[in-house]
N, C-alpha and C. Protein backbone atom coordinates (compact mmCIF):
# COMPACT_ATOMS: atom_id res chain seq x y z
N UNK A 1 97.47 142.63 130.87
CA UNK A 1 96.99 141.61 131.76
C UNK A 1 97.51 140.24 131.33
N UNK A 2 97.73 140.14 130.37
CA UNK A 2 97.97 138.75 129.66
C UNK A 2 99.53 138.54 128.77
N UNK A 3 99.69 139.98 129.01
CA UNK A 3 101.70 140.00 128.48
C UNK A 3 102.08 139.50 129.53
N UNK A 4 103.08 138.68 128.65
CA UNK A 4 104.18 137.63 129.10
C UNK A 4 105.41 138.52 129.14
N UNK A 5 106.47 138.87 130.23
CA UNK A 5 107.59 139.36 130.29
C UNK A 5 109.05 138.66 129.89
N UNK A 6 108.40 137.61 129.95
CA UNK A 6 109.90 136.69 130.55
C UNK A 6 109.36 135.54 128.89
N UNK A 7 110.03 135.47 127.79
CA UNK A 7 109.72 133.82 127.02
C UNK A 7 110.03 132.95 127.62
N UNK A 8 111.56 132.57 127.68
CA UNK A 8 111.94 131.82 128.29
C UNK A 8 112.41 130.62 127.54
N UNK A 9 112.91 129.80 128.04
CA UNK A 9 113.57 128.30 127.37
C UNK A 9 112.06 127.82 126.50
N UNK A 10 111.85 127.74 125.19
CA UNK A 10 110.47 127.17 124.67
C UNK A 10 110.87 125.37 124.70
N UNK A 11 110.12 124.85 125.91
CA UNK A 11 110.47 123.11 125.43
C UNK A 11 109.58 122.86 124.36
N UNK A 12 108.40 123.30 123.33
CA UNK A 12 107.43 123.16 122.32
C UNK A 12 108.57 123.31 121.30
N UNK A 13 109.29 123.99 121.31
CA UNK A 13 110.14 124.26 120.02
C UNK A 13 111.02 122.89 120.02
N UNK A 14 111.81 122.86 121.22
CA UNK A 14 112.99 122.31 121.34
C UNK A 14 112.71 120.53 121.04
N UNK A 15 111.25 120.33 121.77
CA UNK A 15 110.80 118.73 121.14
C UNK A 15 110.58 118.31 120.18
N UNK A 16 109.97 119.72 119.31
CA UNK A 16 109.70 119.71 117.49
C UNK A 16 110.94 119.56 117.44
N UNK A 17 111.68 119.68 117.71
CA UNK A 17 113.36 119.66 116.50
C UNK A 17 113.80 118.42 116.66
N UNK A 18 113.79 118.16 118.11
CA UNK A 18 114.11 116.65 118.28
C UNK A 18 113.85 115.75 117.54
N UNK A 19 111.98 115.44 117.64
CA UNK A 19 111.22 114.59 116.62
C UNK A 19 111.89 114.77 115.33
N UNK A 20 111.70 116.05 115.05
CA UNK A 20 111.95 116.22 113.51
C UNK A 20 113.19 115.89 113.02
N UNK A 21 114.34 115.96 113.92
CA UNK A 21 115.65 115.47 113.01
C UNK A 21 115.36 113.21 113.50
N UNK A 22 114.86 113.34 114.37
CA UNK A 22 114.36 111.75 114.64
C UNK A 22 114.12 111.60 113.19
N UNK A 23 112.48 111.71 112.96
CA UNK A 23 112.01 111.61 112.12
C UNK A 23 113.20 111.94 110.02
N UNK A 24 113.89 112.55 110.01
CA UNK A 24 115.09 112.69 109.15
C UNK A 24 115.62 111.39 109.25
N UNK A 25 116.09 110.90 110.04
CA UNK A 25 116.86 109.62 110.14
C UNK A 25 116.11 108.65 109.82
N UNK A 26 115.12 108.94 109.94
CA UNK A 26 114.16 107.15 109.56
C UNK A 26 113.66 107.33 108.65
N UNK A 27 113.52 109.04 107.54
CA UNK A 27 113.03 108.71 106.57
C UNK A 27 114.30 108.47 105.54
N UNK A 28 115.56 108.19 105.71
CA UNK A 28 116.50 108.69 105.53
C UNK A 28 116.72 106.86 105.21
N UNK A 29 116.85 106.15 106.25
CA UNK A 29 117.40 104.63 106.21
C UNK A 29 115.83 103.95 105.72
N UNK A 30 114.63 104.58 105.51
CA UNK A 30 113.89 103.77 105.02
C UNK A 30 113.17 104.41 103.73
N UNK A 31 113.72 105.07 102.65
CA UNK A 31 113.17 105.75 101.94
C UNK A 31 111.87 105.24 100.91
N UNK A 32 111.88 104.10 100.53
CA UNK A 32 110.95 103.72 99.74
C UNK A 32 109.53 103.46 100.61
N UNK A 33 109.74 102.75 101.47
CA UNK A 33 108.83 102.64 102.78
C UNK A 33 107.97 103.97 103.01
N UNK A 34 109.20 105.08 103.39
CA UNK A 34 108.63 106.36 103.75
C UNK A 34 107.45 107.22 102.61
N UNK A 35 108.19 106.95 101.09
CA UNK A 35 106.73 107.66 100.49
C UNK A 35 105.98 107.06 100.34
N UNK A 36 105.91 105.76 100.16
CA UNK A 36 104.32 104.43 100.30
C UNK A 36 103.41 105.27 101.06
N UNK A 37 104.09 105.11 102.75
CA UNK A 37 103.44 105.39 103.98
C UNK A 37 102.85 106.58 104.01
N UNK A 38 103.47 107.62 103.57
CA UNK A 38 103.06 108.88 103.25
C UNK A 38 102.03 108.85 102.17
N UNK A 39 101.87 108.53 100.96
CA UNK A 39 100.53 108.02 99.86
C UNK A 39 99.79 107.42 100.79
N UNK A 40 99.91 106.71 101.43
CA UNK A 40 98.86 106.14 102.21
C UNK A 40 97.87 106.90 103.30
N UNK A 41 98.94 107.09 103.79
CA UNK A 41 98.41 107.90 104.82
C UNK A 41 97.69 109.13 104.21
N UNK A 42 98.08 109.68 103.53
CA UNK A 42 97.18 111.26 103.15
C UNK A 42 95.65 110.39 102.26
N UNK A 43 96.31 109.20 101.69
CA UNK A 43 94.69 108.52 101.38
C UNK A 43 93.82 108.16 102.17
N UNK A 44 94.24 107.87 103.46
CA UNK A 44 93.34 107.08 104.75
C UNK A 44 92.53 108.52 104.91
N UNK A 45 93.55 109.78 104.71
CA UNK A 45 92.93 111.04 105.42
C UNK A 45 92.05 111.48 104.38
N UNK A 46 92.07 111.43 103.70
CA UNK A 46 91.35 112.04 102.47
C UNK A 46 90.19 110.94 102.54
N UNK A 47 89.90 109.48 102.14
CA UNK A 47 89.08 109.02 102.73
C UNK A 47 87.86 109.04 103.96
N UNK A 48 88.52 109.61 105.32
CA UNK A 48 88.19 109.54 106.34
C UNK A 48 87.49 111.13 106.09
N UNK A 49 88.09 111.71 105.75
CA UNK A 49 87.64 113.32 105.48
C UNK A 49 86.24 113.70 104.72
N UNK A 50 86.54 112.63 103.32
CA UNK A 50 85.37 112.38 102.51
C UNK A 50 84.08 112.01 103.02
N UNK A 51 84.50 110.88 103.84
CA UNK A 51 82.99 110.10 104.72
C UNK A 51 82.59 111.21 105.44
N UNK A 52 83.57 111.85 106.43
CA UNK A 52 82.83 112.42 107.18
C UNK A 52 82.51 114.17 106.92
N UNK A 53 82.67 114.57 105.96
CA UNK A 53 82.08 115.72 105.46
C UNK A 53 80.69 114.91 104.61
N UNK A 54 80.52 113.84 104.02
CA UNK A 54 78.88 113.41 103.50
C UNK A 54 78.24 113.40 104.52
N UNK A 55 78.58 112.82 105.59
CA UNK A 55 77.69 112.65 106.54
C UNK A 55 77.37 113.59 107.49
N UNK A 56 78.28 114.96 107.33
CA UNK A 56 77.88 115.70 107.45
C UNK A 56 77.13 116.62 106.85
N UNK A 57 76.59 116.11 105.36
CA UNK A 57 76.20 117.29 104.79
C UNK A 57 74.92 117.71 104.47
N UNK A 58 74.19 116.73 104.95
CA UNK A 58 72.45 117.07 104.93
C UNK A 58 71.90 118.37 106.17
N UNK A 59 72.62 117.69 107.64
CA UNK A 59 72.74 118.75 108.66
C UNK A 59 73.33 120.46 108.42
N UNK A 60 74.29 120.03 107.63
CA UNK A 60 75.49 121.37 107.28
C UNK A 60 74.34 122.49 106.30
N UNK A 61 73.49 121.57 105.52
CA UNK A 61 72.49 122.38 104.42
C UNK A 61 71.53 122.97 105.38
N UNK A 62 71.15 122.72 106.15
CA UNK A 62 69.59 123.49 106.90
C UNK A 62 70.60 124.41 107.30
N UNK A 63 71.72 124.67 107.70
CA UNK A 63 72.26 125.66 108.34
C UNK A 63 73.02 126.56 107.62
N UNK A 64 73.69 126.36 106.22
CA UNK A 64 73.88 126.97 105.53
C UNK A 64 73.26 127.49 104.12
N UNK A 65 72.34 126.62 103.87
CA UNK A 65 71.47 126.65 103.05
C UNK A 65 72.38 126.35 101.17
N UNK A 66 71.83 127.39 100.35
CA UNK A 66 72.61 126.98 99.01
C UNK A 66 74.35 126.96 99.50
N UNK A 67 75.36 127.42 99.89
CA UNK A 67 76.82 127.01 99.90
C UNK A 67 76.85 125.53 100.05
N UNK A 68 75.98 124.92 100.74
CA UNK A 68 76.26 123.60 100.78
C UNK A 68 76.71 122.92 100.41
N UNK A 69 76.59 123.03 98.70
CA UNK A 69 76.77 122.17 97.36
C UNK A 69 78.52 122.08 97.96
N UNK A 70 79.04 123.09 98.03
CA UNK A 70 80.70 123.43 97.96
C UNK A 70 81.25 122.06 98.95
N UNK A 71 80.34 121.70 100.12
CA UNK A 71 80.82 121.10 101.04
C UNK A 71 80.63 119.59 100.38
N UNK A 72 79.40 119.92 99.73
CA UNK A 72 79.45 118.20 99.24
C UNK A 72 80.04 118.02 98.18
N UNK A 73 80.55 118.76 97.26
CA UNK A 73 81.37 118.89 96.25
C UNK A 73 83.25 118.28 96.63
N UNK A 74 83.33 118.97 97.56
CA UNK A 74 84.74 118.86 98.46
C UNK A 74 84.80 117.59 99.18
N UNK A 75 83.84 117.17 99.72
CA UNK A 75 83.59 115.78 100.26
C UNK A 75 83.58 114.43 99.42
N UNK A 76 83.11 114.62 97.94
CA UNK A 76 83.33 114.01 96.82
C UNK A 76 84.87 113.88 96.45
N UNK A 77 85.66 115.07 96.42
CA UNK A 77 86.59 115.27 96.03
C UNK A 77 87.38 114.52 96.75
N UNK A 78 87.31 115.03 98.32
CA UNK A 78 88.24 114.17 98.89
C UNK A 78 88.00 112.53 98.93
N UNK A 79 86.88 112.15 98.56
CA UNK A 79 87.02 110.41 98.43
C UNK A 79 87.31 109.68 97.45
N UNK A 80 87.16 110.82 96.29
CA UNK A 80 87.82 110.28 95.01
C UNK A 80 89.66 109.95 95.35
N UNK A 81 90.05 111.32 95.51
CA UNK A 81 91.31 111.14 95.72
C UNK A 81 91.71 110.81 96.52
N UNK A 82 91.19 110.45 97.66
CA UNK A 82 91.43 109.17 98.87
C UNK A 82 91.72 107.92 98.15
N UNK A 83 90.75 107.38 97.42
CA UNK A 83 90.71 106.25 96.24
C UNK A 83 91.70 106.26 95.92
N UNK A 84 91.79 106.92 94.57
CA UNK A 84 93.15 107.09 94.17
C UNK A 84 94.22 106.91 94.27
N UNK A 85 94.61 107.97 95.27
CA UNK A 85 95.98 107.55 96.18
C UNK A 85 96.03 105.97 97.17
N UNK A 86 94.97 105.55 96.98
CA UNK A 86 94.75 104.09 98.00
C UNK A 86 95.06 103.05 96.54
N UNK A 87 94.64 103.04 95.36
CA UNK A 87 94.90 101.83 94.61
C UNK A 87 95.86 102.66 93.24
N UNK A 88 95.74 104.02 93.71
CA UNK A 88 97.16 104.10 92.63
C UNK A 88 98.52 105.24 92.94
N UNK A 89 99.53 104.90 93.89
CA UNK A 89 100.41 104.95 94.51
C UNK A 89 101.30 105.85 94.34
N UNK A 90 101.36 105.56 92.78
CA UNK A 90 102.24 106.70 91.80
C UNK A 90 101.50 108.23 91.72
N UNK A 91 100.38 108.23 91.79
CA UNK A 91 99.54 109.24 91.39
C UNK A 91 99.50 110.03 92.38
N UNK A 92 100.00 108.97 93.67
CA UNK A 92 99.55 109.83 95.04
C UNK A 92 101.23 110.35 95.36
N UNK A 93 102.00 109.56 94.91
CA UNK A 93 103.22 110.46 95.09
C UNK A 93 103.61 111.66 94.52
N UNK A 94 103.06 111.47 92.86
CA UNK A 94 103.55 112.92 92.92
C UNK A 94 102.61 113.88 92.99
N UNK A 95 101.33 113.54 93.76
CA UNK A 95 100.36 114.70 94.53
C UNK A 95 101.04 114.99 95.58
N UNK A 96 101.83 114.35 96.58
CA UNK A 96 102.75 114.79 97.53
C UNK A 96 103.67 115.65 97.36
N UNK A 97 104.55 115.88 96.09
CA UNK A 97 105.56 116.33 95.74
C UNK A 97 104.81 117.63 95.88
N UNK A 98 103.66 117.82 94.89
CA UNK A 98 103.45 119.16 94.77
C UNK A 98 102.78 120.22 96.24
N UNK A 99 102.01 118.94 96.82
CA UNK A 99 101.67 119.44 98.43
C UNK A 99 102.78 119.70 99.28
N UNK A 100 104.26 118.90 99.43
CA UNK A 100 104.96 119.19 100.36
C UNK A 100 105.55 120.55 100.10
N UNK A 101 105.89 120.03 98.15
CA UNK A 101 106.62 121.93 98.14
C UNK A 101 105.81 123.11 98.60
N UNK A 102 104.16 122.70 98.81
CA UNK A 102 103.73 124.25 99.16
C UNK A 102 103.92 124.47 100.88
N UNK A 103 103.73 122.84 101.40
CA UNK A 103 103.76 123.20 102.66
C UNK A 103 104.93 123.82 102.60
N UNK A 104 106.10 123.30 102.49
CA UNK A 104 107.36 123.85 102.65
C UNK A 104 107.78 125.22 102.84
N UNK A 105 106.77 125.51 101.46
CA UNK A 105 107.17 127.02 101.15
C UNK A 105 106.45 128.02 101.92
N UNK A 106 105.14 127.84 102.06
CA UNK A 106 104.30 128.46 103.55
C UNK A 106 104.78 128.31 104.45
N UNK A 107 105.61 127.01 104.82
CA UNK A 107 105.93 127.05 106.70
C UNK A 107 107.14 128.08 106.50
N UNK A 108 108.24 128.35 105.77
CA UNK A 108 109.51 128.68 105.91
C UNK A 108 108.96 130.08 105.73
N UNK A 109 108.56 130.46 104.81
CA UNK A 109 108.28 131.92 104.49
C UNK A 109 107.67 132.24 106.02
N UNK A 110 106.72 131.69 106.31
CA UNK A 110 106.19 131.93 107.69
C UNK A 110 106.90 132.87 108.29
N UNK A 111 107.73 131.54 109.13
CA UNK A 111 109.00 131.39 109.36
C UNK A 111 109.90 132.59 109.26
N UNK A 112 110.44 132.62 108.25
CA UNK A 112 111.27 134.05 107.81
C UNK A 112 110.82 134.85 107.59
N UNK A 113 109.35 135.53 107.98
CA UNK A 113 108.94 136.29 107.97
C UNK A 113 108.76 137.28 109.20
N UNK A 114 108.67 135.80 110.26
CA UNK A 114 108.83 136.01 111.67
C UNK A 114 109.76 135.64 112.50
N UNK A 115 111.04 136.33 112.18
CA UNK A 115 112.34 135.95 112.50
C UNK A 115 112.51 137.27 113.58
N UNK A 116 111.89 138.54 112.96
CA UNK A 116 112.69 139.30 114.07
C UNK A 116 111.83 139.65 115.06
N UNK A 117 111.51 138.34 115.88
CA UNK A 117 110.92 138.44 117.04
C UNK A 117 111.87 137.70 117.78
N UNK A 118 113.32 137.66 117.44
CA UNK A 118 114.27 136.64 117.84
C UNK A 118 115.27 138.17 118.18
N UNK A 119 115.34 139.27 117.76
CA UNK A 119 115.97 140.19 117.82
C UNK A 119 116.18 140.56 119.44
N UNK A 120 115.24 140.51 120.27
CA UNK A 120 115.55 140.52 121.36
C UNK A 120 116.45 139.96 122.17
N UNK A 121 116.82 138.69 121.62
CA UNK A 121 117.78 137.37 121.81
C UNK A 121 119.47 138.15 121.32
N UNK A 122 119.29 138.80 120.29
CA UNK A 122 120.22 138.88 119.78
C UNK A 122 120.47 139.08 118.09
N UNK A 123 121.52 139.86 117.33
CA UNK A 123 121.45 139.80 116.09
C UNK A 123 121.82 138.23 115.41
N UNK A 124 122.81 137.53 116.40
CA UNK A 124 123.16 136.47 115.91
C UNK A 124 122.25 135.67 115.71
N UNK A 125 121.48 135.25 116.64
CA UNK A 125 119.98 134.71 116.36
C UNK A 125 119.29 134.58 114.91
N UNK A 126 119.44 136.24 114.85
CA UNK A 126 118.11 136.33 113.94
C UNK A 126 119.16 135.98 112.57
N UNK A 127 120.17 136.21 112.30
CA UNK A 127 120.69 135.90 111.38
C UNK A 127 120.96 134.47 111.03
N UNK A 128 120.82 133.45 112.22
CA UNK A 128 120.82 131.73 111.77
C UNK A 128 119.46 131.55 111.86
N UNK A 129 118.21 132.25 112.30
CA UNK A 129 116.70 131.93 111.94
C UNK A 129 116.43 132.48 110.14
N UNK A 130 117.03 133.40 109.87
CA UNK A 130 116.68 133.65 108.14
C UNK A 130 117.84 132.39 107.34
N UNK A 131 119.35 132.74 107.92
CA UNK A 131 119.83 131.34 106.78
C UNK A 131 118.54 129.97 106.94
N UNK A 132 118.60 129.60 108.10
CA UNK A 132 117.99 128.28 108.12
C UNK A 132 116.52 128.11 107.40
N UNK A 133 116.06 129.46 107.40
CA UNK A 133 114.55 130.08 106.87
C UNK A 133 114.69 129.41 104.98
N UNK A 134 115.62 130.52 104.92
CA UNK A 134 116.04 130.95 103.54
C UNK A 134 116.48 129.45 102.79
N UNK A 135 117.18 128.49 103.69
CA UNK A 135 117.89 127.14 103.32
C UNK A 135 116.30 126.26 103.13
N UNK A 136 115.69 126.53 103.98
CA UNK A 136 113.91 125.73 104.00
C UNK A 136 113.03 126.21 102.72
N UNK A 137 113.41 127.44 102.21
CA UNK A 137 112.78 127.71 100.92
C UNK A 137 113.34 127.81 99.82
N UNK A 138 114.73 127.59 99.45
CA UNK A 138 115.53 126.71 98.49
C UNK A 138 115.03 125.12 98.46
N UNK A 139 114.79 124.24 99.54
CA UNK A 139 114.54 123.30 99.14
C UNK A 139 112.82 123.12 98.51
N UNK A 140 112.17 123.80 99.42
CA UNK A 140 110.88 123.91 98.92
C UNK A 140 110.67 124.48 97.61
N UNK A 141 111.81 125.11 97.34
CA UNK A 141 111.57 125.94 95.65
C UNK A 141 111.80 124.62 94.40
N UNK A 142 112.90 124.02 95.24
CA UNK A 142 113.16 122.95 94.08
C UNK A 142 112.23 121.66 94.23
N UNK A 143 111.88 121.56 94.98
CA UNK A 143 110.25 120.80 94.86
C UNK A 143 109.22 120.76 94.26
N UNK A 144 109.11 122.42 94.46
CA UNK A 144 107.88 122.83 93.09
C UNK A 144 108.57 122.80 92.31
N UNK A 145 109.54 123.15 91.86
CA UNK A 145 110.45 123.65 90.05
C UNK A 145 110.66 122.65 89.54
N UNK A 146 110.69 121.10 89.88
CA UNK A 146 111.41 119.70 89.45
C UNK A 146 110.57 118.76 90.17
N UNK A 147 109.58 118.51 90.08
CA UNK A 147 108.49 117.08 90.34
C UNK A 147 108.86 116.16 89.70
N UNK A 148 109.12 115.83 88.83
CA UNK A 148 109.56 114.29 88.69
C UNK A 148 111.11 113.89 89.39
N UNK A 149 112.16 115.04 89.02
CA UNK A 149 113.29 114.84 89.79
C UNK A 149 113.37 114.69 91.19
N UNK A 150 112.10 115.16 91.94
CA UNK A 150 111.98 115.65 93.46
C UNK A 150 111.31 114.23 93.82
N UNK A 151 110.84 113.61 93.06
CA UNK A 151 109.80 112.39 93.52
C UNK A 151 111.11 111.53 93.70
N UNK A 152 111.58 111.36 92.57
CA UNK A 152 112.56 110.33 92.86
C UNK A 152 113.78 110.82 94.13
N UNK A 153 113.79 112.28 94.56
CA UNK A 153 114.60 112.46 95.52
C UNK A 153 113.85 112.56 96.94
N UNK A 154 112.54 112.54 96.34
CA UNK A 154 111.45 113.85 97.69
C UNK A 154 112.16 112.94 99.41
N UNK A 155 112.49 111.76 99.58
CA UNK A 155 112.66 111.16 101.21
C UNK A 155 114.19 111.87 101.13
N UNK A 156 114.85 111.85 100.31
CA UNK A 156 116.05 112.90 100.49
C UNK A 156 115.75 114.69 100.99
N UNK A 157 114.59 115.22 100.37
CA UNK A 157 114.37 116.00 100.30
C UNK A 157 113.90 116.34 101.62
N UNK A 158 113.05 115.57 101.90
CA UNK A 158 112.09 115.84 102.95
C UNK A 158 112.83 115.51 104.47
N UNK A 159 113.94 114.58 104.64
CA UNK A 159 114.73 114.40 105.16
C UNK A 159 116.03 115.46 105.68
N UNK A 160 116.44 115.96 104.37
CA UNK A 160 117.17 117.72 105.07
C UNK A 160 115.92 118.68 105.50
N UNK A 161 114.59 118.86 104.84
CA UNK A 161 113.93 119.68 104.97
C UNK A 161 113.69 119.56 107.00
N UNK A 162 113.55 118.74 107.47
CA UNK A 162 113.15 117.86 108.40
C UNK A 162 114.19 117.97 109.56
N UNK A 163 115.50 118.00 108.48
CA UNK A 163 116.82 118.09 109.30
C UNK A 163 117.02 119.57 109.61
N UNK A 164 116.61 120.63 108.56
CA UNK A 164 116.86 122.02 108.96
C UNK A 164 115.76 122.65 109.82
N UNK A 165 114.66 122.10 109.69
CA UNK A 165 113.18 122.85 110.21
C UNK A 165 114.31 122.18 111.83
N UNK A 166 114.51 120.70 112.23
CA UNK A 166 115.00 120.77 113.23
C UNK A 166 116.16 121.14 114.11
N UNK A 167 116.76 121.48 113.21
CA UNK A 167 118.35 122.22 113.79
C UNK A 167 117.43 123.74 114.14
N UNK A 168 116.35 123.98 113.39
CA UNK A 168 115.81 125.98 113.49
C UNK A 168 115.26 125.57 114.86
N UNK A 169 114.10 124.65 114.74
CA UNK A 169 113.45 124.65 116.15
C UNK A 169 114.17 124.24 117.62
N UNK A 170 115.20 123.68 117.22
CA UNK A 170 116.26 124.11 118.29
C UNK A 170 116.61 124.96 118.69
N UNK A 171 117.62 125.93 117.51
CA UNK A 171 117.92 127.11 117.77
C UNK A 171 117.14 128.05 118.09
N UNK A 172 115.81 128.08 117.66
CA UNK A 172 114.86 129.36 118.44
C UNK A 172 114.37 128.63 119.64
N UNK A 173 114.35 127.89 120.34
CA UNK A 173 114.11 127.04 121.77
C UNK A 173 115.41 127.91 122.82
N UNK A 174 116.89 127.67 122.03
CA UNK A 174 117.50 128.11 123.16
C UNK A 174 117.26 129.82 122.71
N UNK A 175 117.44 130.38 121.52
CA UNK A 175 117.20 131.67 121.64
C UNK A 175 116.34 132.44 122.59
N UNK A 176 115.17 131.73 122.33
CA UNK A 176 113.98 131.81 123.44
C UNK A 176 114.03 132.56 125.05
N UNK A 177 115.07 131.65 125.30
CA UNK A 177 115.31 131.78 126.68
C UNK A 177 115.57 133.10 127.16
N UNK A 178 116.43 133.69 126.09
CA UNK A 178 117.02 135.23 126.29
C UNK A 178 115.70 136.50 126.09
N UNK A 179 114.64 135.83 125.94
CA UNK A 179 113.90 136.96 126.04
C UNK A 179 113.05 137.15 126.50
């Protein structure tokens, strides 16, 4: 009742790639800028996260009863290190280093895990969805393996990472179409 026959051209894919090699270029000509903004930003969130899990957590207890603690525990956590990363910059960068390499390495593995749903498209397909896969978790490997080297490279880093996730979400946009 709810199978889809036809995929078709994905424009969701094809706009992620766009943004994302966008986004490559500007972290690319503004690199020092870019990890500030990034420390910052995951502090505003971690902040904002903090407040609003306390204030959620008197309500959250009548309904969960003892787990609670975990929520207000985590809600602490995140405002400390909201802090943190808000008045100490360095600390929050290379908490990034070690967060992007995992995102990295979760999205790509994902990713190359779920490549041969492109097989329908074609073998050629699926064989530039694993290089580009496989190229996304080389960089994510050397992210985790080299944190101090990666900090001082990470807007380089994050910039090909950014550049390949968007050349992939291209290529599976037009793959798409064929199936």
């Amino acid at each position: 009742m709810f199978r889809q026959t036809h995929f078709g051209f994905d424009w969701g894919e094809f706009i992620t790639g766009i943004a994302l090699l966008i986004g490559a270029v500007v972290m690319l000509r503004n690199p020092g800028a870019t990890l500030l903004t990034l420390t910052f930003i995951f502090a505003i969130i971690a902040i904002t996260r903090g407040i609003a899990t306390l204030a959620a957590w008197s309500k959250l207890r009548q309904f969960t009863g003892k787990l609670s603690w975990l929520s207000l525990l985590a809600g602490i956590a995140d405002l400390v290190l909201g802090v943190l990363f808000l008045f100490q910059p360095g600390l929050g960068t290379v908490t990034l280093t070690y967060l992007f390499a995992g995102w990295f390495l979760i999205d790509s593995l994902a990713s190359l895990f779920n490549a041969g749903h492109l097989r329908q498209a074609g073998t050629g397909w699926v064989v530039i969805e694993v290089i580009l896969d496989l190229l996304a978790v080389f960089v994510g490997v050397m992210l985790l393996m080299n944190p101090v080297t990666s900090m001082v490279s990470i807007v380089t880093l994050l910039a090909m990472f950014f550049g390949i996730f968007g050349v992939n979400a291209i290529v599976v946009a037009f793959a798409r179409r064929n199936i």
